[in-house]
N, C-alpha and C. Protein backbone atom coordinates (compact mmCIF):
# COMPACT_ATOMS: atom_id res chain seq x y z
N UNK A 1 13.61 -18.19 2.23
CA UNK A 1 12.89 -16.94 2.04
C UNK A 1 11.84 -16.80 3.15
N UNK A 2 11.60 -15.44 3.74
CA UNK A 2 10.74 -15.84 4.81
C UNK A 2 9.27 -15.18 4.35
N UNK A 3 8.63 -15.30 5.14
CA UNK A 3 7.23 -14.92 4.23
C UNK A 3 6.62 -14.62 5.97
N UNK A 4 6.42 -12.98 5.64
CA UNK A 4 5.63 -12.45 6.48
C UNK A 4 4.33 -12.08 6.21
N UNK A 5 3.06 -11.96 6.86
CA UNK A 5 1.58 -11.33 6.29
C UNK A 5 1.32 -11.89 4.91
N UNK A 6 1.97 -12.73 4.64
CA UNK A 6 1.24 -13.53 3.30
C UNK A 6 2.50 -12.96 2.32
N UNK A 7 3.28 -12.29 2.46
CA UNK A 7 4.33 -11.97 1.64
C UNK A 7 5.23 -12.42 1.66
N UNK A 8 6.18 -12.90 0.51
CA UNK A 8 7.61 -13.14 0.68
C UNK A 8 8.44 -12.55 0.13
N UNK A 9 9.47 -11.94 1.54
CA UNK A 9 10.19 -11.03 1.90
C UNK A 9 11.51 -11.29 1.18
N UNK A 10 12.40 -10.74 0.62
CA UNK A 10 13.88 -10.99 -0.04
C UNK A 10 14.63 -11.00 0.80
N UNK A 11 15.39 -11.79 0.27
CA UNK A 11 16.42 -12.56 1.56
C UNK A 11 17.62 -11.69 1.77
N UNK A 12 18.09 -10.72 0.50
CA UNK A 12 19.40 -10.71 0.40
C UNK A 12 19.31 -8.87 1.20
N UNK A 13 17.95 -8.74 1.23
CA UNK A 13 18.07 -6.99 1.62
C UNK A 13 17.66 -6.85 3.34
N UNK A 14 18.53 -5.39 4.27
CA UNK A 14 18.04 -5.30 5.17
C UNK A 14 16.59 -5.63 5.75
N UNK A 15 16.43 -5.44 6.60
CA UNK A 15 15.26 -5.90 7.34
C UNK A 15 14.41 -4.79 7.27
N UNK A 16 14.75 -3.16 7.71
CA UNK A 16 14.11 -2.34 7.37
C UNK A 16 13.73 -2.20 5.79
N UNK A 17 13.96 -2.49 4.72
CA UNK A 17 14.01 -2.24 3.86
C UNK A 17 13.25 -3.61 3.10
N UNK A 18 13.10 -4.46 3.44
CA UNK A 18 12.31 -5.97 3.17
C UNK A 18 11.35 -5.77 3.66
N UNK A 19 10.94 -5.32 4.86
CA UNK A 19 9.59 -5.50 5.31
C UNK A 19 8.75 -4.40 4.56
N UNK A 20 9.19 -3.53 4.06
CA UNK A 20 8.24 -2.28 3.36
C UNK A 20 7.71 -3.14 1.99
N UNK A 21 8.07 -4.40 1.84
CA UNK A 21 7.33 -5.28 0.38
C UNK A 21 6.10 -5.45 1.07
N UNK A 22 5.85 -5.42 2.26
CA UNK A 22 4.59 -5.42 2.99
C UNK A 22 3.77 -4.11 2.74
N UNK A 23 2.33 -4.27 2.08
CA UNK A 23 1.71 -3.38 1.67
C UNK A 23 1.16 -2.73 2.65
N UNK A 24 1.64 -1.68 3.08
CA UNK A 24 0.96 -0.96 4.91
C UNK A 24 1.89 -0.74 5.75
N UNK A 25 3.66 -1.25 4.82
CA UNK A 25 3.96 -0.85 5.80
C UNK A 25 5.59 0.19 5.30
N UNK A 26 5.98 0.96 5.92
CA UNK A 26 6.43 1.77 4.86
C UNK A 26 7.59 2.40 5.91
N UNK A 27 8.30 2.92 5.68
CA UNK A 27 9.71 3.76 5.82
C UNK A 27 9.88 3.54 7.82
N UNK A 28 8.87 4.88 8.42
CA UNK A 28 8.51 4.77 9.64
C UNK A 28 8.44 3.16 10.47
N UNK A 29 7.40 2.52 9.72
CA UNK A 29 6.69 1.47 10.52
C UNK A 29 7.32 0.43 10.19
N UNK A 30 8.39 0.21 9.51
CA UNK A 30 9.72 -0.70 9.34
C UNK A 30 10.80 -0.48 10.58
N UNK A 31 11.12 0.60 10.40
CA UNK A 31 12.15 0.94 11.55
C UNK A 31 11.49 0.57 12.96
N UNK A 32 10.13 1.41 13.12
CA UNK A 32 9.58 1.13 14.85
C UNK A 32 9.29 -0.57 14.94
N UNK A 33 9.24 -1.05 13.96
CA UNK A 33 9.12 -2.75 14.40
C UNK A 33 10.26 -2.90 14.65
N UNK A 34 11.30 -3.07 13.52
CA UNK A 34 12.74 -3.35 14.02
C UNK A 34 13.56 -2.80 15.37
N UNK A 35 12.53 -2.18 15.96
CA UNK A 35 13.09 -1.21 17.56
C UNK A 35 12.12 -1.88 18.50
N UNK A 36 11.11 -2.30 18.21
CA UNK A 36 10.28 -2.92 19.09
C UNK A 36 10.93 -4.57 19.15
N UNK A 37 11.20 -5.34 18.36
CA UNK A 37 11.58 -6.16 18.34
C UNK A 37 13.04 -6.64 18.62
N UNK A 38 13.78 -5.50 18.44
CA UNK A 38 15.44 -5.51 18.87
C UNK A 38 16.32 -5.70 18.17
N UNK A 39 15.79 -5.86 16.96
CA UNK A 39 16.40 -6.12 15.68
C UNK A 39 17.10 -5.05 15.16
N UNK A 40 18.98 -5.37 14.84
CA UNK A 40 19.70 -3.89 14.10
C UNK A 40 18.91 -3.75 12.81
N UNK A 41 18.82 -2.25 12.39
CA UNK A 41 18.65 -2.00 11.39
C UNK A 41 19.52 -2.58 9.80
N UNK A 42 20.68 -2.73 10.08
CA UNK A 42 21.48 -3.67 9.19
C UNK A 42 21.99 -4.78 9.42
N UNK A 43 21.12 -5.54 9.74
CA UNK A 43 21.07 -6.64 10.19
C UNK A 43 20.11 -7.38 8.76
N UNK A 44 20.48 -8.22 7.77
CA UNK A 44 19.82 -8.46 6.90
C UNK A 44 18.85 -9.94 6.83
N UNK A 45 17.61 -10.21 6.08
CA UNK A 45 16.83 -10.84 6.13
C UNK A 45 17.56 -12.33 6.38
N UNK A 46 18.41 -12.68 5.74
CA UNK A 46 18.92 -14.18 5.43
C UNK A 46 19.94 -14.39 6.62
N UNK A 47 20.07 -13.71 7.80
CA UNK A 47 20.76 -13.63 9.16
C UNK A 47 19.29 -14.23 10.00
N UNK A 48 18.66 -13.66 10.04
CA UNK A 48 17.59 -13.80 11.17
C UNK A 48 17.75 -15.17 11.52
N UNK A 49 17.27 -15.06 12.72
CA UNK A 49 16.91 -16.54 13.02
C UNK A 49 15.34 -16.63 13.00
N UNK A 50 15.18 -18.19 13.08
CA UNK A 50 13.65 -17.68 13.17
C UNK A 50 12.74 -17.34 14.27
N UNK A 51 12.94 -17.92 15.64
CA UNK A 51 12.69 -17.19 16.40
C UNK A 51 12.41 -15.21 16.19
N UNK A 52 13.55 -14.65 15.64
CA UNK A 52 13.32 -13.57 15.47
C UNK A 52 12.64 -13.39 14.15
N UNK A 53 11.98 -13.54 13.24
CA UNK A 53 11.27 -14.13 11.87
C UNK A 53 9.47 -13.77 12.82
N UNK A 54 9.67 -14.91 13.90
CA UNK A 54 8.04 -15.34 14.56
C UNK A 54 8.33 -13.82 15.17
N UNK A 55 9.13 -13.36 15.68
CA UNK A 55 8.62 -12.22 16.87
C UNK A 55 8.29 -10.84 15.63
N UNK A 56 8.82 -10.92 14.63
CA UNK A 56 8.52 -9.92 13.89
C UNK A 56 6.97 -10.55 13.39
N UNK A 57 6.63 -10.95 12.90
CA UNK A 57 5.33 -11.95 12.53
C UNK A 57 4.37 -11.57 13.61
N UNK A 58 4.32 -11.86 14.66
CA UNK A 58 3.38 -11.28 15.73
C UNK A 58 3.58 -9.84 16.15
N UNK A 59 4.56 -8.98 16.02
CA UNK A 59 4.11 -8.00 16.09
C UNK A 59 3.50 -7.06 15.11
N UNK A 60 3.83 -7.77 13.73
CA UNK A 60 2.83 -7.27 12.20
C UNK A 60 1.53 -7.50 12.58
N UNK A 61 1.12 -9.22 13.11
CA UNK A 61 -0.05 -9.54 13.12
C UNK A 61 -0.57 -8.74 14.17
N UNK A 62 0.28 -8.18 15.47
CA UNK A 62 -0.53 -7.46 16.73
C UNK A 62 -1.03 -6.02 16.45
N UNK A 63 -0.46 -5.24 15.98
CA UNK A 63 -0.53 -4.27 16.16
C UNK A 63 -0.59 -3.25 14.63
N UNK A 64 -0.46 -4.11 13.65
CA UNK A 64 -0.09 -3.16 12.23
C UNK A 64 -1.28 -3.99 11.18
N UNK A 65 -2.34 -3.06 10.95
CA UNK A 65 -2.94 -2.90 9.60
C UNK A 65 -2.58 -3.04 8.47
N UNK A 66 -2.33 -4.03 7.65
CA UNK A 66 -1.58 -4.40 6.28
C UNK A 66 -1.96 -5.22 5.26
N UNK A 67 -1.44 -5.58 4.19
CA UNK A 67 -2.19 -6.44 3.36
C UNK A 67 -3.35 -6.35 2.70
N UNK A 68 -4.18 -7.52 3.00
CA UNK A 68 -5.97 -8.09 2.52
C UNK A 68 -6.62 -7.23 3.36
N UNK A 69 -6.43 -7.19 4.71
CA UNK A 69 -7.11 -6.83 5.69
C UNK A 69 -7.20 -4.82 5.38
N UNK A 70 -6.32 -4.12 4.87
CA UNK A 70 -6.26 -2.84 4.59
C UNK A 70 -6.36 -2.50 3.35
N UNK A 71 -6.22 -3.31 2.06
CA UNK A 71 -6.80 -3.33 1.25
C UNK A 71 -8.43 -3.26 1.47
N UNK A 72 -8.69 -4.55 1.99
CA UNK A 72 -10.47 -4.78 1.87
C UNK A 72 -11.00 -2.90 2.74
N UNK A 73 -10.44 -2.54 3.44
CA UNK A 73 -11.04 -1.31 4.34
C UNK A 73 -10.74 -0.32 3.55
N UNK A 74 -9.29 0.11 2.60
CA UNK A 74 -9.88 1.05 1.72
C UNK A 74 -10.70 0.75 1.37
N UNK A 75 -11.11 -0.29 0.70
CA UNK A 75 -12.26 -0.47 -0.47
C UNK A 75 -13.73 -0.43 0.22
N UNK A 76 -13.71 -0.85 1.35
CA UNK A 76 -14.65 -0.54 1.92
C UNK A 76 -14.97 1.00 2.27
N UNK A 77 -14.02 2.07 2.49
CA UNK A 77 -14.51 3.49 2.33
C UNK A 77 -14.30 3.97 2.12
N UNK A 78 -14.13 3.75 0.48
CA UNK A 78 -14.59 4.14 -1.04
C UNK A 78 -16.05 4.07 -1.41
N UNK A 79 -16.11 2.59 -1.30
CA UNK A 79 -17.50 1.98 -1.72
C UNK A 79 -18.96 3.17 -0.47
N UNK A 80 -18.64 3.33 0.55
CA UNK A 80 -19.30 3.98 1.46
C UNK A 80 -19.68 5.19 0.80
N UNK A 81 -18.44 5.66 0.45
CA UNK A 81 -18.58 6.94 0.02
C UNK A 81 -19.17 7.03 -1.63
N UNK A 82 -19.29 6.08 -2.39
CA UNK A 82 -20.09 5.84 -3.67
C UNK A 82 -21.62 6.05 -3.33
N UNK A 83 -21.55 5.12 -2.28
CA UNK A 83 -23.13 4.83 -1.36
C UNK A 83 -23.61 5.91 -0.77
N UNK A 84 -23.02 6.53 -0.63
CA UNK A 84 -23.90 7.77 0.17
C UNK A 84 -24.07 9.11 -1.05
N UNK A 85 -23.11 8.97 -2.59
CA UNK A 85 -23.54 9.89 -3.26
C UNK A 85 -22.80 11.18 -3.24
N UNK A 86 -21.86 11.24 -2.18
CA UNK A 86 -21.53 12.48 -1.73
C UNK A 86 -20.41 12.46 -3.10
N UNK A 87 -19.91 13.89 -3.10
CA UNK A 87 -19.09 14.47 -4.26
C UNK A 87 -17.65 13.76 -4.44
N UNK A 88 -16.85 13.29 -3.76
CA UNK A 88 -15.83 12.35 -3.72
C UNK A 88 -16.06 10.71 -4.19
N UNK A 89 -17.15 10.38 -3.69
CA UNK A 89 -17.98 9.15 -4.00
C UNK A 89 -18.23 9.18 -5.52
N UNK A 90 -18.95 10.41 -6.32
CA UNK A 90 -19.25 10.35 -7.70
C UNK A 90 -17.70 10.43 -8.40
N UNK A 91 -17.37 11.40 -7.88
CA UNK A 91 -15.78 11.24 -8.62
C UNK A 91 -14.93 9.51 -8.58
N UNK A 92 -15.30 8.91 -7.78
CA UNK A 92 -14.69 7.40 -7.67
C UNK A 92 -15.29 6.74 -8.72
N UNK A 93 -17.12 6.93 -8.67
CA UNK A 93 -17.79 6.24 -9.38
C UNK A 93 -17.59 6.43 -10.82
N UNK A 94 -17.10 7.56 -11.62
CA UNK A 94 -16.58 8.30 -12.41
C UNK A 94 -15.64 8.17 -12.94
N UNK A 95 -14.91 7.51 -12.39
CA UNK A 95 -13.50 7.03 -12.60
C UNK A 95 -12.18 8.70 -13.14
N UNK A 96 -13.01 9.66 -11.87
CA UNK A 96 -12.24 11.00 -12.48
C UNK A 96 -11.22 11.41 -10.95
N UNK A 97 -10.22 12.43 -11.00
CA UNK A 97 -9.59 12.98 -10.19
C UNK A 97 -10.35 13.32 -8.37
N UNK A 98 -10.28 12.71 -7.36
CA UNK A 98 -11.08 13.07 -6.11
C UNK A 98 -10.97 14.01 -5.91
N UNK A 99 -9.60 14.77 -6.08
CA UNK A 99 -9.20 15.37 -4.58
C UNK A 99 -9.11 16.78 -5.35
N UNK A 100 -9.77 17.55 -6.33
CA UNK A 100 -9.86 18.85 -7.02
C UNK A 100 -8.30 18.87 -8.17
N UNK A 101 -8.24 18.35 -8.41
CA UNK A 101 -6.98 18.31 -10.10
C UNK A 101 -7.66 18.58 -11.00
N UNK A 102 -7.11 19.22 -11.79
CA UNK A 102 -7.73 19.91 -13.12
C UNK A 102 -7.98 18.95 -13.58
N UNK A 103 -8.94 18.80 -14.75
CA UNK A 103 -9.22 17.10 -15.56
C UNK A 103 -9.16 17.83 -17.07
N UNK A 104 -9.39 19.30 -17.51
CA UNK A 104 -9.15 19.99 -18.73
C UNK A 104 -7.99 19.26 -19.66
N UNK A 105 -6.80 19.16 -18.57
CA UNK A 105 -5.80 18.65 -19.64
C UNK A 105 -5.42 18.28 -18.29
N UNK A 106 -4.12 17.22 -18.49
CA UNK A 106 -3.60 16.55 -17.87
C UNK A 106 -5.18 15.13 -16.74
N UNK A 107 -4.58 14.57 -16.10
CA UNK A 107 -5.55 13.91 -15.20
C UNK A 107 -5.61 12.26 -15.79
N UNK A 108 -4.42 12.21 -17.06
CA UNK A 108 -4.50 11.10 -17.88
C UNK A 108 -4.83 9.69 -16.87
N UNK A 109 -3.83 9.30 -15.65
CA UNK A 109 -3.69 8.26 -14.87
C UNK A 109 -5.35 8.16 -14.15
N UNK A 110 -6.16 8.89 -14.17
CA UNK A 110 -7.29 8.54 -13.61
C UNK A 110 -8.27 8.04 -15.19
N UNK A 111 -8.13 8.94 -16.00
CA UNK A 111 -9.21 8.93 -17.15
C UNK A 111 -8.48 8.12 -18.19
N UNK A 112 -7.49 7.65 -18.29
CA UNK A 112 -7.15 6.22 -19.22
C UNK A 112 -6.36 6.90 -20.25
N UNK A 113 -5.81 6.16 -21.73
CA UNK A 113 -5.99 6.81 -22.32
C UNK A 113 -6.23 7.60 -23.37
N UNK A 114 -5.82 8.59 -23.83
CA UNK A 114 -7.00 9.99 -24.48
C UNK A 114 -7.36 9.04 -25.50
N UNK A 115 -8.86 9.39 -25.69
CA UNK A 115 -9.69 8.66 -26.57
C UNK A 115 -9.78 9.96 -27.87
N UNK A 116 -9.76 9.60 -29.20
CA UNK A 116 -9.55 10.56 -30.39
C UNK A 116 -10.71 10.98 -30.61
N UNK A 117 -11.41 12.14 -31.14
CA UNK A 117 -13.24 12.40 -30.90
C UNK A 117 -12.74 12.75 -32.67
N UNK A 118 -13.87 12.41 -32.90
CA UNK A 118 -13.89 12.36 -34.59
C UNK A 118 -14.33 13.99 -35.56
N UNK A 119 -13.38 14.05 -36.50
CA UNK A 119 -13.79 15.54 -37.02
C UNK A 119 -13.36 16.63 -36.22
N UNK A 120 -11.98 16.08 -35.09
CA UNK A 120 -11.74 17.14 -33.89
C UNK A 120 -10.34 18.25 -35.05
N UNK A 121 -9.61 17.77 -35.81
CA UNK A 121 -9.05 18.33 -36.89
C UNK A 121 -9.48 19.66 -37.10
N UNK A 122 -8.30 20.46 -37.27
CA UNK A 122 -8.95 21.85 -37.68
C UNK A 122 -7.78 22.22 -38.90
């Protein structure tokens, strides 16, 4: 099994399609590695050699944002934006919808869920 960016990758699926278990890296930025590196697109994980394993490995580590490292930087500006107060920031802090979604009804996946308010019966 090979284990790229701290992940381990499935052996039995293409290469474009294994490396997207990598958090950061997705449809696009699967294919342009596998073109930067020379690698066929159906060419599957448990073929590689490792030589080609390391050259994919350094070009994740060179050039692509992924993982811990893009995790920790969302979270870092989120938290910025808590810190400064601004209206997106309270909505985080809030644990409500950012980006203008109705919260009246529907909005369940941000606000948990529905809590029963007592005597609401009619």
């Amino acid at each position: 099994m090979a284990r790229i960016a701290g992940v381990n990758i499935p052996t039995n699926k293409r290469v474009t399609i294994a490396l997207r278990y990598i958090h950061g890296i997705g449809p696009s930025k699967a294919a342009e590695i596998c073109e930067k590196v020379g690698i066929p697109a159906e060419k599957r994980v448990a073929e590689l050699t490792d030589a080609e394993i390391l050259s994919i490995r350094e070009t994740i580590d060179g050039g692509y944002l992924v993982e811990g490292d893009l995790r920790r930087e969302r979270a870092v500006n989120v938290k910025r934006l808590m810190d400064l107060g601004c209206y997106r920031g309270l909505r985080h802090r809030r644990g409500l919808p950012v980006r203008g979604q109705r919260t009246h009804t529907n909005a369940r996946t941000r606000k948990g869920p529905a809590k029963p308010i007592a005597g609401k019966k009619k």
